[in-house]
Protein backbone atom coordinates (compact mmCIF):
# COMPACT_ATOMS: atom_id res chain seq x y z
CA UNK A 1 -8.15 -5.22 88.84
CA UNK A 2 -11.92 -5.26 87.07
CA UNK A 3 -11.93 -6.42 83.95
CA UNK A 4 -14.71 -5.35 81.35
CA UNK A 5 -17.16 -7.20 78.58
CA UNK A 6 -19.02 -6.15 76.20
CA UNK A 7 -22.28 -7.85 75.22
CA UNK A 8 -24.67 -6.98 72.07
CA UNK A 9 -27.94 -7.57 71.72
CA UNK A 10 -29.57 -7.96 68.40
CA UNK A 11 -33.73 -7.65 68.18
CA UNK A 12 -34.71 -10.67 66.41
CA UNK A 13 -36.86 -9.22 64.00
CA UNK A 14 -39.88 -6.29 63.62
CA UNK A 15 -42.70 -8.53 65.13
CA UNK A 16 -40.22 -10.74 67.22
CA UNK A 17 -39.39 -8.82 71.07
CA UNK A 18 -37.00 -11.16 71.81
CA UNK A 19 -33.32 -10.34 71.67
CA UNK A 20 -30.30 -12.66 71.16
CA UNK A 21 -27.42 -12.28 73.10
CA UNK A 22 -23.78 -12.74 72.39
CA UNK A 23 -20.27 -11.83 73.73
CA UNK A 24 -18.42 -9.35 71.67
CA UNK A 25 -14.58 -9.16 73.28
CA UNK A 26 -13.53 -11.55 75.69
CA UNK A 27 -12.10 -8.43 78.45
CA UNK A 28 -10.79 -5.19 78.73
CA UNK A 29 -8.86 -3.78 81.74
CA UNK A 30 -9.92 -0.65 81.41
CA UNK A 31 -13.83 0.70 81.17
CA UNK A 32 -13.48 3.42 78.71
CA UNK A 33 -11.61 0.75 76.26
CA UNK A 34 -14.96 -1.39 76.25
CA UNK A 35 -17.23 1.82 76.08
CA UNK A 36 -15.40 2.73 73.33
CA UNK A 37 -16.35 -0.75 71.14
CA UNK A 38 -19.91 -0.05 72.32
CA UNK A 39 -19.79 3.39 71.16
CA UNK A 40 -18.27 1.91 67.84
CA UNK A 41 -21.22 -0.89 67.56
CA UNK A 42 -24.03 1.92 68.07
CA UNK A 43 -22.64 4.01 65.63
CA UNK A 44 -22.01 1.03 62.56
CA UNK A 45 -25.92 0.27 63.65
CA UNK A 46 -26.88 4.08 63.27
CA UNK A 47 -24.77 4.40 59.94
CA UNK A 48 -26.71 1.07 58.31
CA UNK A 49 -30.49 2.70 59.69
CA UNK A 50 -29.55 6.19 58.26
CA UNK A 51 -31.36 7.32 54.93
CA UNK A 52 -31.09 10.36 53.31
CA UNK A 53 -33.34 12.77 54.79
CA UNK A 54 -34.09 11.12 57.80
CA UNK A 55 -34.45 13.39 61.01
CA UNK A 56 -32.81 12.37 63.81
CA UNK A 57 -35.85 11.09 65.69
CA UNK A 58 -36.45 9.24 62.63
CA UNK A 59 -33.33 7.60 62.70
CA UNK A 60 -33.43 7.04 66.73
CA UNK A 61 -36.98 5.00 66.27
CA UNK A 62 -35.05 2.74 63.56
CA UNK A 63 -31.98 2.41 66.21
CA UNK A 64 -34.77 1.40 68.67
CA UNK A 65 -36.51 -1.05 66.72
CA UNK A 66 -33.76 -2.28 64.61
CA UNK A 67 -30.24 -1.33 66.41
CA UNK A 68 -28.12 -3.53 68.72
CA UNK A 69 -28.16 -2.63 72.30
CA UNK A 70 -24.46 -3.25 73.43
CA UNK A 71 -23.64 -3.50 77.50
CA UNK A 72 -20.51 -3.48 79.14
CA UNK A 73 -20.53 -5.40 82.02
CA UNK A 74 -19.77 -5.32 85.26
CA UNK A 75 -20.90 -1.71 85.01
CA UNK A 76 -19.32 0.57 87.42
CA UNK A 77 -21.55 3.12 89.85
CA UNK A 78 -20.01 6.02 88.87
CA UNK A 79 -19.48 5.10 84.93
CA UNK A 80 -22.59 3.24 83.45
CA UNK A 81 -22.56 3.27 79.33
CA UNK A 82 -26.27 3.76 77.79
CA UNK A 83 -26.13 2.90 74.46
CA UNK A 84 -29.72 4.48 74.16
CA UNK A 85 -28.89 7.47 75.68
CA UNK A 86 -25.69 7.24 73.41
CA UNK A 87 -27.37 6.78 70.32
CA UNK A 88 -30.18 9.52 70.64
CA UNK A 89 -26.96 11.93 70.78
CA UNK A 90 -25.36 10.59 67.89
CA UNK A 91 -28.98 10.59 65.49
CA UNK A 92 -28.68 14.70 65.71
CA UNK A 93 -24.96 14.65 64.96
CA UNK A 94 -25.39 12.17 61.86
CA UNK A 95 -28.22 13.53 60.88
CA UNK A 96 -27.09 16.85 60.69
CA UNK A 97 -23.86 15.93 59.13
CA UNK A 98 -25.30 14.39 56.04
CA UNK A 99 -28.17 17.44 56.29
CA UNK A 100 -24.92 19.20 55.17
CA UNK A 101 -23.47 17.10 52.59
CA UNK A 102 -26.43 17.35 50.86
């Protein structure tokens, strides 16, 4: 049986590239468990970059420069997480949920 961990990494800082690395959850047996605390991760990180008014590109560039880039590893073939990809969805659906609130 695979097992699954995730790993986060954190940009250092705006003018620093390099990343720190550090185990989040020692293993999962299943995939979509570990996706699932990625998922979680990317969205605390988009919830701490949002302000009000911010378009979701807007809030996608501060994910990118300032977000934390969590892997689950080993990745399968047919079942690899992007927490980019992941987070560019989630920036429209935040966005337009406070767009509404206010």
């Amino acid at each position: 049986m695979s097992t699954y961990t995730v790993f986060v990494q954190e940009q250092q800082g705006a003018d620093d590239v390099s990343f720190k690395e550090q185990e989040i959850s020692s293993e999962f047996s299943q995939y979509d468990d570990a996706v699932d605390v990625a998922k979680a991760l990317v969205d605390a990180s988009l919830f701490s970059g949002y302000r009000s008014g911010m378009s979701a590109r807007q809030l996608y560039q501060t994910y990118l420069l300032q977000g934390v880039d969590p892997m689950v590893v080993p990745v399968r073939c047919d079942a690899i997480f992007s927490a980019s990809q992941y987070a560019k969805q989630r920036c429209a659906e935040i966005c337009a949920r406070f767009d509404l609130m206010h």
